[in-house]
N, C-alpha and C. Protein backbone atom coordinates (compact mmCIF):
# COMPACT_ATOMS: atom_id res chain seq x y z
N UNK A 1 4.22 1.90 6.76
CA UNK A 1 4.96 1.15 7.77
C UNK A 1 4.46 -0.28 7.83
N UNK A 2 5.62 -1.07 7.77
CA UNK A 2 5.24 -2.50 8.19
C UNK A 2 4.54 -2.93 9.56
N UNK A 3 3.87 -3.78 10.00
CA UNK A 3 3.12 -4.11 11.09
C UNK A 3 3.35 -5.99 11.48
N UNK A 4 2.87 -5.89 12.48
CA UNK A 4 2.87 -7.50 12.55
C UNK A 4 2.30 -8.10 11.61
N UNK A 5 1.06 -8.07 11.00
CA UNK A 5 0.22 -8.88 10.15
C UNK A 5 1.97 -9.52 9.14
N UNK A 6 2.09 -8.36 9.11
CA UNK A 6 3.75 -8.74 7.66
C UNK A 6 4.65 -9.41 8.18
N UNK A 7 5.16 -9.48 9.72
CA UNK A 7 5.65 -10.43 10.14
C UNK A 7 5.00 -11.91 10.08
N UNK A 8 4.00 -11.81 10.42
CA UNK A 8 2.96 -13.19 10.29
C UNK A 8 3.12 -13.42 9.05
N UNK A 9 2.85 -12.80 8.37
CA UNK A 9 3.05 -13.45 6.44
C UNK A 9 4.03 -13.79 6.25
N UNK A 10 5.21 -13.38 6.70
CA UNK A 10 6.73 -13.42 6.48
C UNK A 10 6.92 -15.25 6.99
N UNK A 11 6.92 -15.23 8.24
CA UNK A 11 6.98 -16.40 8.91
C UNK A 11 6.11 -17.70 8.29
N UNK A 12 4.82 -17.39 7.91
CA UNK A 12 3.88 -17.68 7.28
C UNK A 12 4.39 -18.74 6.24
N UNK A 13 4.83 -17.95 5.19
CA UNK A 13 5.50 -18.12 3.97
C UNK A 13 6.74 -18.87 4.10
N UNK A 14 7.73 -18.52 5.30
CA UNK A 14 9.05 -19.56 5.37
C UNK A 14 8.35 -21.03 6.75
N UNK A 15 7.30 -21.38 6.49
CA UNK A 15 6.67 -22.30 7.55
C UNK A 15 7.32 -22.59 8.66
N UNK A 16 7.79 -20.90 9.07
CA UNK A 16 7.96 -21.23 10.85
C UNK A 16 6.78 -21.36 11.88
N UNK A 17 7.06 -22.23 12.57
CA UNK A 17 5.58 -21.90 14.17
C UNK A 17 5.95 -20.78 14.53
N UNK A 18 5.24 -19.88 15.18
CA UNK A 18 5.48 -19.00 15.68
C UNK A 18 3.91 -18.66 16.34
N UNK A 19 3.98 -17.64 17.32
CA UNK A 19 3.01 -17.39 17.88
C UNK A 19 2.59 -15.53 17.91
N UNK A 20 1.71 -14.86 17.44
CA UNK A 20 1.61 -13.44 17.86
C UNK A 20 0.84 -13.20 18.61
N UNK A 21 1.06 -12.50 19.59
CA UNK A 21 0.51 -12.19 21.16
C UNK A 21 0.24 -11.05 20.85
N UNK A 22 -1.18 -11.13 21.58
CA UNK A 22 -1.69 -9.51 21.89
C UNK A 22 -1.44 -9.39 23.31
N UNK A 23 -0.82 -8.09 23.55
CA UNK A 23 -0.35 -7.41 24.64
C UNK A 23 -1.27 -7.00 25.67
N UNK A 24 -1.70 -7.01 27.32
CA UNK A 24 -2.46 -6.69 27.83
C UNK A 24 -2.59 -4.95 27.43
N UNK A 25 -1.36 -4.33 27.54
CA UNK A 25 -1.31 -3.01 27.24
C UNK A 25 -0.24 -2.81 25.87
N UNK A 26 -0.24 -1.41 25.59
CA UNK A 26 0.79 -1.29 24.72
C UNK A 26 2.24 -0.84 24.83
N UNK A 27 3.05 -1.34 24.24
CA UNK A 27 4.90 -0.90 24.71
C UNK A 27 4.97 0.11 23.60
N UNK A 28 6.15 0.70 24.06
CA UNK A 28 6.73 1.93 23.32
C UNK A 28 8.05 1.05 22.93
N UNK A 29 8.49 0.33 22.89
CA UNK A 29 9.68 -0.28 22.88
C UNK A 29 10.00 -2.23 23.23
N UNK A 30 10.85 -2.80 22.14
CA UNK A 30 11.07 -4.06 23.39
C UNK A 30 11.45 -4.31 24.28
N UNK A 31 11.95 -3.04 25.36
CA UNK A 31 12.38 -3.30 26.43
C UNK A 31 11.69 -3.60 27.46
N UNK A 32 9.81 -2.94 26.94
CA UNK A 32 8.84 -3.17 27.94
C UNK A 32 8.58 -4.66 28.19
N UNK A 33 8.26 -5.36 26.96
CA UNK A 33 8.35 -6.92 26.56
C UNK A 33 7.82 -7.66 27.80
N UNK A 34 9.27 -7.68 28.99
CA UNK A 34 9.87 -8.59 30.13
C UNK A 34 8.38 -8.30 31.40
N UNK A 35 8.14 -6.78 31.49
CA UNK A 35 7.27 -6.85 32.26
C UNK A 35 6.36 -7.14 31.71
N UNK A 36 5.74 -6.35 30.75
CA UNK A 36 4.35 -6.71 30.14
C UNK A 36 4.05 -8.39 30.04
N UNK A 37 5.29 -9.17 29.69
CA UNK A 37 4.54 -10.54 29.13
C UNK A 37 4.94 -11.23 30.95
N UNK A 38 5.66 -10.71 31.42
CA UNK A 38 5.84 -11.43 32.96
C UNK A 38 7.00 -12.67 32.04
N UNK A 39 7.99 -12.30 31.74
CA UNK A 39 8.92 -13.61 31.29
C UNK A 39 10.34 -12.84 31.84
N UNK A 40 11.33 -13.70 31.81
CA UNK A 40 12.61 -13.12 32.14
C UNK A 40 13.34 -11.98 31.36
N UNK A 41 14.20 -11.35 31.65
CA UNK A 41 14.16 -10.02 30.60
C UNK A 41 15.36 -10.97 29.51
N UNK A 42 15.61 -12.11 29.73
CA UNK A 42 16.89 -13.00 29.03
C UNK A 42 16.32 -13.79 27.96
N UNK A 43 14.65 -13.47 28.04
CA UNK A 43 14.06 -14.48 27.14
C UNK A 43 13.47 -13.48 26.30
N UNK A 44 13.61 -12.41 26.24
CA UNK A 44 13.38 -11.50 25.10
C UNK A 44 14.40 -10.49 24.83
N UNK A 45 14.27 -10.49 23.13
CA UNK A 45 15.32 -10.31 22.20
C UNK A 45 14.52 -8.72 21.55
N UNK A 46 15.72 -7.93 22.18
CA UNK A 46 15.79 -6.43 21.38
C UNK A 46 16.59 -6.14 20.31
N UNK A 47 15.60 -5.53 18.88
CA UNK A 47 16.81 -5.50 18.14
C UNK A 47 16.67 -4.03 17.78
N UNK A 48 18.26 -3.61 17.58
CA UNK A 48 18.60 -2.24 17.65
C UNK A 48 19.40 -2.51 16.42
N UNK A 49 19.61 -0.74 15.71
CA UNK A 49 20.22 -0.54 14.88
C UNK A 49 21.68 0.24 14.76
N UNK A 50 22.37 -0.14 13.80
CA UNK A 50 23.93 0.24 14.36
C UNK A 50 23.96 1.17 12.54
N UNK A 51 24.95 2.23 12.50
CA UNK A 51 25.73 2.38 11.02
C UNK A 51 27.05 1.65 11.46
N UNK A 52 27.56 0.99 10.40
CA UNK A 52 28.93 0.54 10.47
C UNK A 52 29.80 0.74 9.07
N UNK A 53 30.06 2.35 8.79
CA UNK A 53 30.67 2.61 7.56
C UNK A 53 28.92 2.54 6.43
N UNK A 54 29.18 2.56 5.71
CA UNK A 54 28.30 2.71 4.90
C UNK A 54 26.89 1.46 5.19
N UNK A 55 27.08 0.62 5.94
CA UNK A 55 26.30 -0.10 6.51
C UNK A 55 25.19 -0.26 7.18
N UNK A 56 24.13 -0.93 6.95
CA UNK A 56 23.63 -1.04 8.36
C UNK A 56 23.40 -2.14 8.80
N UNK A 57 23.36 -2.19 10.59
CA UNK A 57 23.13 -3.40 11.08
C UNK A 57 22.60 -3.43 12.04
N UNK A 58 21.55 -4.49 12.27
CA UNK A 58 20.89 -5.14 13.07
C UNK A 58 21.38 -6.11 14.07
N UNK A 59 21.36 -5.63 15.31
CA UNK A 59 21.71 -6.62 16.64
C UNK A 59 20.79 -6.53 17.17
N UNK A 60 20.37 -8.24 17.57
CA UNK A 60 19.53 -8.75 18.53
C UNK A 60 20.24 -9.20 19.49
N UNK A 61 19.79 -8.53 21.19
CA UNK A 61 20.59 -8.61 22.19
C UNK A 61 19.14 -9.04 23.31
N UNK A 62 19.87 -9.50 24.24
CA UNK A 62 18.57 -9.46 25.61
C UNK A 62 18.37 -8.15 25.77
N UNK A 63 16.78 -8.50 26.72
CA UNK A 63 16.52 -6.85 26.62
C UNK A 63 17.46 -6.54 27.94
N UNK A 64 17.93 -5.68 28.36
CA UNK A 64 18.48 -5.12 29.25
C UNK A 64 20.01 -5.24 29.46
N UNK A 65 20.31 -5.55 28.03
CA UNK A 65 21.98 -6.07 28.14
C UNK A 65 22.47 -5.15 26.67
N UNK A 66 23.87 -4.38 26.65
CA UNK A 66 24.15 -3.78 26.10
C UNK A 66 25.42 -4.79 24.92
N UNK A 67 25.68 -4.44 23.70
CA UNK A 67 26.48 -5.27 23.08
C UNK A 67 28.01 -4.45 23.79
N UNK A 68 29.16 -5.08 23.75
CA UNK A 68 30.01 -4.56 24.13
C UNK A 68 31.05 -3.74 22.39
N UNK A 69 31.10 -2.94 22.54
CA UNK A 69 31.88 -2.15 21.52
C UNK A 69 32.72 -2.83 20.93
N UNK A 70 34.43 -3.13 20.99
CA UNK A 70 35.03 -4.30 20.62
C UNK A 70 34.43 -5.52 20.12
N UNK A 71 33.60 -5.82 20.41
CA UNK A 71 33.08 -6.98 20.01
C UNK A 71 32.18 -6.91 19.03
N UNK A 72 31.65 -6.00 19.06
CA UNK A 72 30.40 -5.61 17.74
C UNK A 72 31.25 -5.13 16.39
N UNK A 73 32.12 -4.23 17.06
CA UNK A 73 33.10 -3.84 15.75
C UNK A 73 33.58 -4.98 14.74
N UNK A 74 34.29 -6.14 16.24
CA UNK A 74 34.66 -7.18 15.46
C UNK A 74 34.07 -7.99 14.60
N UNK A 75 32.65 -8.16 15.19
CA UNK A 75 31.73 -9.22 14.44
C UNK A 75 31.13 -8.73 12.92
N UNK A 76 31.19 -6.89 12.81
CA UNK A 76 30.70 -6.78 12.13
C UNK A 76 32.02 -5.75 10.72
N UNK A 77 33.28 -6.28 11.44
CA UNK A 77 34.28 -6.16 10.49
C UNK A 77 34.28 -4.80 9.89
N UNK A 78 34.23 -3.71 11.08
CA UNK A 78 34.46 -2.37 10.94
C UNK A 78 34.64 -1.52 11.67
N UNK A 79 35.48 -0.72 11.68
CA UNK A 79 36.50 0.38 12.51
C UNK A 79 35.41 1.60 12.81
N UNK A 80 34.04 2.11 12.61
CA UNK A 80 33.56 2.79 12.93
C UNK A 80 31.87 2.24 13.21
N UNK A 81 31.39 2.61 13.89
CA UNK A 81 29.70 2.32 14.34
C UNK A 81 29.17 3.48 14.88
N UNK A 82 27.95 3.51 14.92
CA UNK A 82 27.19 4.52 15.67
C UNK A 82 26.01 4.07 15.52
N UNK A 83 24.89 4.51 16.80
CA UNK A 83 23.71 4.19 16.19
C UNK A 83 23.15 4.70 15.67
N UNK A 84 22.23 3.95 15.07
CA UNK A 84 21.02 4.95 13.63
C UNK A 84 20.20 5.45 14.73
N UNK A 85 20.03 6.52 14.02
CA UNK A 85 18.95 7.60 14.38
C UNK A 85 17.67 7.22 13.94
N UNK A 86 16.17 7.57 14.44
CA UNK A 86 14.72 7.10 14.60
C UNK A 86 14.48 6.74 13.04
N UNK A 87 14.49 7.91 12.37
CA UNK A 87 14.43 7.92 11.01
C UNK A 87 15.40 7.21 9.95
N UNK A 88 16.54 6.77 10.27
CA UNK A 88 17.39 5.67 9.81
C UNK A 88 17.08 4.46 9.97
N UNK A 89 16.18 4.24 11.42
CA UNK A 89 15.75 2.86 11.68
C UNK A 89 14.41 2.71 11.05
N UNK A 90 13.65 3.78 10.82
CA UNK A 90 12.09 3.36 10.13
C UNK A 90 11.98 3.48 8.61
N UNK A 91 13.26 4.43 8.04
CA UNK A 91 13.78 3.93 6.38
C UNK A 91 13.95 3.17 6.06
N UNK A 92 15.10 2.22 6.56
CA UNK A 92 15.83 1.34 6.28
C UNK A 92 14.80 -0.27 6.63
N UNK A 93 13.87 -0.12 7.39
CA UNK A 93 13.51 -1.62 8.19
C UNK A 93 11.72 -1.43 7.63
N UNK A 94 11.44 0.24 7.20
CA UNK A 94 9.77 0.23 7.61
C UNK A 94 9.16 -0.45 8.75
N UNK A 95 9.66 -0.02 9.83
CA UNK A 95 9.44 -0.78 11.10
C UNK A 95 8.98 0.65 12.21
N UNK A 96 8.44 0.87 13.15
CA UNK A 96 8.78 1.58 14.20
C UNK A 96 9.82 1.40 14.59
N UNK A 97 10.40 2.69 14.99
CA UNK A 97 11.82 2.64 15.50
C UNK A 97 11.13 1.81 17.46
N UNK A 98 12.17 1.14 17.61
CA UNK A 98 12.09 0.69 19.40
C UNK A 98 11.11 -0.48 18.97
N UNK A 99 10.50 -0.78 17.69
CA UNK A 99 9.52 -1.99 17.69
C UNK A 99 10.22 -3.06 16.64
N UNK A 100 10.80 -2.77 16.21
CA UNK A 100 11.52 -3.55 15.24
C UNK A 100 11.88 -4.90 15.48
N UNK A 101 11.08 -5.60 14.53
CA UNK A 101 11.51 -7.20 14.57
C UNK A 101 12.52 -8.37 13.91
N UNK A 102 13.12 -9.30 14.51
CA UNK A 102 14.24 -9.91 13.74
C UNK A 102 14.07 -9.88 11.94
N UNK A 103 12.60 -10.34 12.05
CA UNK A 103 12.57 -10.09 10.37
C UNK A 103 11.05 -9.46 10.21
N UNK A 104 10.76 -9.60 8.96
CA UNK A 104 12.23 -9.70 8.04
C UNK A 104 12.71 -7.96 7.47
N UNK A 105 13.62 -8.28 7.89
CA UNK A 105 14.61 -7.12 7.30
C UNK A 105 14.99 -7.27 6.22
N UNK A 106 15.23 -5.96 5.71
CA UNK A 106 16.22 -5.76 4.15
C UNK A 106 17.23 -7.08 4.20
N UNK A 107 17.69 -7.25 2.90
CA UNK A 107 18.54 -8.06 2.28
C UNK A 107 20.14 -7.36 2.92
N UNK A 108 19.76 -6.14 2.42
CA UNK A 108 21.21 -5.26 2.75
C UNK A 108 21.50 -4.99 4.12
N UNK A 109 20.59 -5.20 5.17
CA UNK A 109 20.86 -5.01 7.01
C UNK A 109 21.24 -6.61 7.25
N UNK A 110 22.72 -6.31 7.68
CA UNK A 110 23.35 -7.39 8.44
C UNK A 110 22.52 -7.74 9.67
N UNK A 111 22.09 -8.94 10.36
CA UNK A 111 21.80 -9.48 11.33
C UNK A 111 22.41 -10.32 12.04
N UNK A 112 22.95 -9.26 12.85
CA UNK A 112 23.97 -10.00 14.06
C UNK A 112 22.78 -10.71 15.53
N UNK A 113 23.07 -11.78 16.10
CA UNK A 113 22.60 -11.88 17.67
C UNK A 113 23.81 -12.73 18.73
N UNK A 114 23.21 -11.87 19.92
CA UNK A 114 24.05 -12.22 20.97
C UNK A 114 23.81 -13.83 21.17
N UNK A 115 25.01 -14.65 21.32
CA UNK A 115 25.12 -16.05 21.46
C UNK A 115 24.40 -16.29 23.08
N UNK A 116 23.95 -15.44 23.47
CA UNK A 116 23.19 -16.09 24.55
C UNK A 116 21.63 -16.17 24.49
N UNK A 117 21.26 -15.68 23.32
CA UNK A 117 19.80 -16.10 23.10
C UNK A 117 19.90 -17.13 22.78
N UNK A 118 20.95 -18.62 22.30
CA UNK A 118 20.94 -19.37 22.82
C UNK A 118 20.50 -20.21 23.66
N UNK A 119 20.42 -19.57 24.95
CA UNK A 119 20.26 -20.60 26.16
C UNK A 119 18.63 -20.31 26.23
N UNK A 120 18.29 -20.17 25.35
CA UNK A 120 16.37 -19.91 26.02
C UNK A 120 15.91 -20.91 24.83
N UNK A 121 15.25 -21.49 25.24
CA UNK A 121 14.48 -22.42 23.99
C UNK A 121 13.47 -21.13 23.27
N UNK A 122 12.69 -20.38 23.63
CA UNK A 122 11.40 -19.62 23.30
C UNK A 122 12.08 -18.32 23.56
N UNK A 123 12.17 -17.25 22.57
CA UNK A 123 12.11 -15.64 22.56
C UNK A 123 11.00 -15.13 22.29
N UNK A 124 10.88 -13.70 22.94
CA UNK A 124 9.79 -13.11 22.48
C UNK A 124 10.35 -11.73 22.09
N UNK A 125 9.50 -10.80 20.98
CA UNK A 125 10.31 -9.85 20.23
C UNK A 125 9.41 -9.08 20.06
N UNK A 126 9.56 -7.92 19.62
CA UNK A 126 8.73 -6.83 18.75
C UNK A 126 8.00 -7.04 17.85
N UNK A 127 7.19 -7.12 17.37
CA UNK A 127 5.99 -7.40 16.46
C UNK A 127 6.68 -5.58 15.05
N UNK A 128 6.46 -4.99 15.34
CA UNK A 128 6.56 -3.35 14.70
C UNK A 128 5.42 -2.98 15.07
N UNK A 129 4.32 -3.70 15.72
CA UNK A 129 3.46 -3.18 16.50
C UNK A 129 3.27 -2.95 17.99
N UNK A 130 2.94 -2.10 18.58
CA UNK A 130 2.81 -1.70 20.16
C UNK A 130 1.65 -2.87 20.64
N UNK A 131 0.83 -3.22 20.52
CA UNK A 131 -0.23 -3.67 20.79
C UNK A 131 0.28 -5.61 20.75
N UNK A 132 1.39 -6.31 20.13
CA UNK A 132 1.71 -7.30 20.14
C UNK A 132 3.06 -7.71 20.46
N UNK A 133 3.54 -9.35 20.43
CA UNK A 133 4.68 -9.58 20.32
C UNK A 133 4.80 -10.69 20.06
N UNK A 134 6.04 -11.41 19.41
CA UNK A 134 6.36 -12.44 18.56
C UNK A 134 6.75 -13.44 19.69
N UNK A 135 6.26 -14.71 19.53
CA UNK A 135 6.82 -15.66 20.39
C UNK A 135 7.34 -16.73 19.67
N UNK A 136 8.45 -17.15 19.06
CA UNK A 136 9.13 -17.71 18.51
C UNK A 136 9.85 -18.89 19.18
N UNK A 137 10.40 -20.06 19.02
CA UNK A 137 11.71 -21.41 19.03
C UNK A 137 13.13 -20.21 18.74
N UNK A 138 13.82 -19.96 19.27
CA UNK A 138 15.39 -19.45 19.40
C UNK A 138 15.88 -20.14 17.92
N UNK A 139 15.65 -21.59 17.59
CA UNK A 139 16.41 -21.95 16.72
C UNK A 139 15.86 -21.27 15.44
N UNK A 140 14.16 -21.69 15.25
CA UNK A 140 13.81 -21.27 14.37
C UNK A 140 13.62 -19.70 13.70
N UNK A 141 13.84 -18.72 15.13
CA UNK A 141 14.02 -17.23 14.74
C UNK A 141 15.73 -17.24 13.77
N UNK A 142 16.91 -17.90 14.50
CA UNK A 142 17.85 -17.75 13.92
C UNK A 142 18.25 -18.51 12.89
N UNK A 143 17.07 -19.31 11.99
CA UNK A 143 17.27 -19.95 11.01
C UNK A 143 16.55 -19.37 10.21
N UNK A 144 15.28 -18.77 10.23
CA UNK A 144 14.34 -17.63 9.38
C UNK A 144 14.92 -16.47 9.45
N UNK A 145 16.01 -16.11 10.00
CA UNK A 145 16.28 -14.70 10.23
C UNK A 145 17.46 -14.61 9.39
N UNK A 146 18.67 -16.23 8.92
CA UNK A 146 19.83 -15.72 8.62
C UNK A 146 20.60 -15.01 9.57
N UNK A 147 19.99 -15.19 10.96
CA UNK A 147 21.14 -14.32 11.88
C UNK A 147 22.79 -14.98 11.86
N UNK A 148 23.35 -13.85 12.08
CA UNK A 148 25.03 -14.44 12.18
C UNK A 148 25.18 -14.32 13.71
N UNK A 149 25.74 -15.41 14.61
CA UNK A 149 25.66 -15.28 15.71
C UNK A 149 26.88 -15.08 16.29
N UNK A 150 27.17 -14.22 17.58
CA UNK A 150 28.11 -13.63 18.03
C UNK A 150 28.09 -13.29 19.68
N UNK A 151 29.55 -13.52 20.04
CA UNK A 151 29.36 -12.86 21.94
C UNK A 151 29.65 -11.55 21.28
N UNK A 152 28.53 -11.06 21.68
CA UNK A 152 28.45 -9.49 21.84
C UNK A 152 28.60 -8.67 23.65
N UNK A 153 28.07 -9.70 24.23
CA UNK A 153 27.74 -9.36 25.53
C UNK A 153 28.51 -10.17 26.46
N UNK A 154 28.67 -9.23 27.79
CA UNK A 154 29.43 -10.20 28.91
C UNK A 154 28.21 -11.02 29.45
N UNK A 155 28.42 -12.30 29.65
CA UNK A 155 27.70 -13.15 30.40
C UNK A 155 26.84 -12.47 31.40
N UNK A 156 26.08 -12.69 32.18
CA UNK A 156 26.05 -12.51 33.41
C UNK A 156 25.55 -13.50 34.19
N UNK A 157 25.36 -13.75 35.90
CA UNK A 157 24.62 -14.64 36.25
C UNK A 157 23.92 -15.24 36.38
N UNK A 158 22.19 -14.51 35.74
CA UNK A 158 21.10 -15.43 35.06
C UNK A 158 21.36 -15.77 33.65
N UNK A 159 22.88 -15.75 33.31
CA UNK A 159 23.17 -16.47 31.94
C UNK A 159 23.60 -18.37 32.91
N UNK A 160 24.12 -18.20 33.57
CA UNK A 160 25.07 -19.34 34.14
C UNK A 160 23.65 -20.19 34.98
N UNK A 161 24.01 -21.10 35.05
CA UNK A 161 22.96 -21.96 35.56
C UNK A 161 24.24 -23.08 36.38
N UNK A 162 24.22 -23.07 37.45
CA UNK A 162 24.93 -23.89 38.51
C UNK A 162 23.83 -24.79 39.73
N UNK A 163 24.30 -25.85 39.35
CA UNK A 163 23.82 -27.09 40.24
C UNK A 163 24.43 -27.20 41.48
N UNK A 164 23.97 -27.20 42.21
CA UNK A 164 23.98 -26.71 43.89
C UNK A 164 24.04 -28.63 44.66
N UNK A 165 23.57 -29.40 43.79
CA UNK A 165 23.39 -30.90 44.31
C UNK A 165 24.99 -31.34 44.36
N UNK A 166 25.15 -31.94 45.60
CA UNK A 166 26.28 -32.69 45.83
C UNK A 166 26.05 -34.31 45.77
């Protein structure tokens, strides 16, 4: 199994900044991320695995926000999806399944992300290790990553930022 150290080399090698954090405790998942690092749950990026026909694919979404169906289908130009199962996600990525990081992934796993990781200058992500996590530039994850970017998700109100000054 891959680990952070291989993310660090990865990044390493394409001379992104990036930062790897050791975790006060350990996550089972990136959904823990938001509490553990004390950041907004909008500034960290979960990536989950989809089949789409003979496919597979990778969506990076906020943690606590679901991709919407229609829209994933569309982005990823296929009439059937489901998600991969534990062992589909740690074949295909050598990653822990629930730890899995933007990269680097196979050549052959599409990498979709929700257009609202966008609005955060800094994400933080899964390492493939429990014990860390990736603190990355938004631009530079989706320029080392090759992500294809997409509304997957409905907005919500800590997406919108409204000025209250008259």
């Amino acid at each position: 199994m891959k680990t952070a150290l291989d993310l660090h080399r990865e990044l390493l090698s394409l001379d992104v900044a990036h930062e790897i954090i050791k975790l006060p405790r350990p996550v089972l998942s990136a959904d823990e991320l938001p509490e553990v690092l004390g950041v907004p749950q909008q500034q960290c990026l979960n990536v989950r695995l989809f089949v789409a026909g003979p496919r597979m694919i990778a969506v990076g979404l906020p943690v606590g926000r679901q991709a919407q169906l229609d829209s994933l289908l569309r982005a990823v130009g296929s009439r059937t999806l489901r998600t991969a199962t534990v062992h589909e996600v740690n074949e295909a990525t050598d990653f822990a399944a629930g730890l899995v990081p933007p990269l680097p992934l196979p050549r052959e796993v599409t990498f979709l992300v929700d257009a609202s990781i966008g609005l955060q200058d800094v994400v933080y992500t899964a390492t493939g290790d429990s014990g860390t996590a990736l603190g990355i530039r938004t631009a530079a994850l989706l320029l080392s990553s090759e992500a294809r970017v997409a509304d997957l998700t409905t907005p919500t109100l800590a997406d919108v930022v409204v000025d209250l000054e008259v």
